[in-house]
C-alpha atoms as a PDB file:
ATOM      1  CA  UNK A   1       0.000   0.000   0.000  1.00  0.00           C
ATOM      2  CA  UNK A   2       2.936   2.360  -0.975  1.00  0.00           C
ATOM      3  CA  UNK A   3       0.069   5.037  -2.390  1.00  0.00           C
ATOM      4  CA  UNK A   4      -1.081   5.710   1.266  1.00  0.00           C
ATOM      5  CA  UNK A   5      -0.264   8.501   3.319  1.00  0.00           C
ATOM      6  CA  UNK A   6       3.056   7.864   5.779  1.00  0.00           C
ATOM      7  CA  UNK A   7       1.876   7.669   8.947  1.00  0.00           C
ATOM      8  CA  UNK A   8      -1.848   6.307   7.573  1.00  0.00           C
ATOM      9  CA  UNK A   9      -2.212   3.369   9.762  1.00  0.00           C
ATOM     10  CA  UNK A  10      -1.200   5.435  13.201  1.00  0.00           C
ATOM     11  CA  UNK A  11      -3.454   8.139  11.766  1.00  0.00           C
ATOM     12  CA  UNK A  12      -6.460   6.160  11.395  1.00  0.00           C
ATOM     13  CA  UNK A  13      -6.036   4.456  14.522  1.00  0.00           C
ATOM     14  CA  UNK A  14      -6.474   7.537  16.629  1.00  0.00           C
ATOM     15  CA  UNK A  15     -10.248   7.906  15.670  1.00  0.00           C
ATOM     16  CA  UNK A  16     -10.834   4.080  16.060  1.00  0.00           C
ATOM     17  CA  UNK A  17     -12.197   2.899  20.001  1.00  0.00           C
ATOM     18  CA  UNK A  18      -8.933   1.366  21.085  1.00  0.00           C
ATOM     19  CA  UNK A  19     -10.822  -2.103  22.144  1.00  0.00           C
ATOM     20  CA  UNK A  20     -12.217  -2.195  18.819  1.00  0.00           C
ATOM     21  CA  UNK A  21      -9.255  -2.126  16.844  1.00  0.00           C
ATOM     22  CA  UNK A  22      -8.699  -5.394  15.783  1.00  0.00           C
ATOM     23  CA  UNK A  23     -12.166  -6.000  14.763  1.00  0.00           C
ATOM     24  CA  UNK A  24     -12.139  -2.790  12.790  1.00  0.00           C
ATOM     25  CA  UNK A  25      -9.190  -3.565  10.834  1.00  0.00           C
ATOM     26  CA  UNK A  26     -11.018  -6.668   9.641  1.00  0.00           C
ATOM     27  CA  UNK A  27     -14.385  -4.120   8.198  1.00  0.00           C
ATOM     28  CA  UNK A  28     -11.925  -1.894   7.058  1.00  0.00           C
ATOM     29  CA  UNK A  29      -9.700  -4.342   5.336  1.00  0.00           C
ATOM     30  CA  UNK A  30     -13.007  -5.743   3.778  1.00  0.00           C
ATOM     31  CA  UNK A  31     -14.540  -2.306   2.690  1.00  0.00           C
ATOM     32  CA  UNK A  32     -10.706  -1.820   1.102  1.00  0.00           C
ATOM     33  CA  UNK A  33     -11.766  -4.981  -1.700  1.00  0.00           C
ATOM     34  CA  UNK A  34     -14.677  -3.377  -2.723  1.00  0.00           C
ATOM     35  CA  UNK A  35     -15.412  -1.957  -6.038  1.00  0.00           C
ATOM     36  CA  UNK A  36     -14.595   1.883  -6.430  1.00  0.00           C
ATOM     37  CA  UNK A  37     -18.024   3.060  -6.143  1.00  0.00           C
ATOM     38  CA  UNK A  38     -18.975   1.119  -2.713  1.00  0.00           C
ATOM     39  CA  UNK A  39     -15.464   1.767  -1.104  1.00  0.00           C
ATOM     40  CA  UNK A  40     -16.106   5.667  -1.955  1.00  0.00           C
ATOM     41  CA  UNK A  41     -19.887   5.256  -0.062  1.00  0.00           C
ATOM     42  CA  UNK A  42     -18.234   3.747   2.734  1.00  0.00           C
ATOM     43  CA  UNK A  43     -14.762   6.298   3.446  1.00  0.00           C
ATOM     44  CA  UNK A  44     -17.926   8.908   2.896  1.00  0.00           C
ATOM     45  CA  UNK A  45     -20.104   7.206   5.615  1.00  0.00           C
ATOM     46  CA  UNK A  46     -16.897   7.363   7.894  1.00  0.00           C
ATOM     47  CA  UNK A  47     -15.345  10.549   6.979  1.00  0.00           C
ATOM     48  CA  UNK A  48     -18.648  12.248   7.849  1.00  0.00           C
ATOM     49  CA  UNK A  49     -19.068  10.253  11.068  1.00  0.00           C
ATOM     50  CA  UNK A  50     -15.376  11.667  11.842  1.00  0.00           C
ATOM     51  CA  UNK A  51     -16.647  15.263  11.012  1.00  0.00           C
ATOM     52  CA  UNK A  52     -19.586  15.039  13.158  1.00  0.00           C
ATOM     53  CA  UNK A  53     -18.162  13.751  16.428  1.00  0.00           C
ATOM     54  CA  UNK A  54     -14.656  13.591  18.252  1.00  0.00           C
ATOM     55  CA  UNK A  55     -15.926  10.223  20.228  1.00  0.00           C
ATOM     56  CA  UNK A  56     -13.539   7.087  18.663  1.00  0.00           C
ATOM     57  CA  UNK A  57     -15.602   5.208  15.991  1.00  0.00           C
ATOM     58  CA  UNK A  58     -16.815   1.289  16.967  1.00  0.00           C
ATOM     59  CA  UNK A  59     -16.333  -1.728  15.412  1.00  0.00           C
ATOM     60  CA  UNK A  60     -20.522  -1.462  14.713  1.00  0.00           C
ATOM     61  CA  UNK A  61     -20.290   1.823  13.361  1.00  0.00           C
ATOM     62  CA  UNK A  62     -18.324   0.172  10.304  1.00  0.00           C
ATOM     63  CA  UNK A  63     -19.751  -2.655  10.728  1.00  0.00           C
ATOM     64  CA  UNK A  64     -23.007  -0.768   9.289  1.00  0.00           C
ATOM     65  CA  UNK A  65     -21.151   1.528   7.175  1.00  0.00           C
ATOM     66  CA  UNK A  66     -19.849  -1.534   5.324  1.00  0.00           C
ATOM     67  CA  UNK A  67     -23.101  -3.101   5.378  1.00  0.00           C
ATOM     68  CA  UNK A  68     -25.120   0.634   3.983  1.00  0.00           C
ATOM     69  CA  UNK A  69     -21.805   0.660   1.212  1.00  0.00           C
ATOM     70  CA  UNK A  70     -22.620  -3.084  -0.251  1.00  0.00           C
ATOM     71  CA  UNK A  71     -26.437  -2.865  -0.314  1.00  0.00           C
ATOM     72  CA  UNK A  72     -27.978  -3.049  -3.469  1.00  0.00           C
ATOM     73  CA  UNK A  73     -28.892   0.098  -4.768  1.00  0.00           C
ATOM     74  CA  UNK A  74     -32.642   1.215  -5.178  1.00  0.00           C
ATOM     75  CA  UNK A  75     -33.712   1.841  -8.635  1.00  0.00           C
ATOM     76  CA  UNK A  76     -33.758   5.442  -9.568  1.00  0.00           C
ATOM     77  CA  UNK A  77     -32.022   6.254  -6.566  1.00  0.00           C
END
């Protein structure tokens, strides 16, 4: 992952709920092998989660952003 930021994984960590780490590094790495347009839906569901509050994200909170980025899309929508 040579395109990432330096310092990426330390960075991200800091907004993660310590406890939850490990089980957040297995949603993230999953959200990180989907296709471009589900991958952007879900770094947009967590960036704005980021934005609106300073308490560290939970393994549920991707857990559901993952889940709201790979559902099928409505028609029209």
């Amino acid at each position: 992952m040579d395109h990432l930021p330096p310092h990426f994984a330390e960075d991200l960590a800091q907004v993660l709920e310590p406890s939850h780490r490990e089980a957040a590094a297995g949603i993230i790495e999953a959200a990180s092998k989907l296709d471009d347009e589900r991958l952007h839906k879900f770094l947009e569901l967590f960036a704005q989660r980021v934005r609106e509050s300073a308490a560290p994200v939970t393994h549920a909170e991707l857990r559901d952003f993952l889940s709201a980025a790979t559902r099928p899309r409505q028609p029209g929508a």
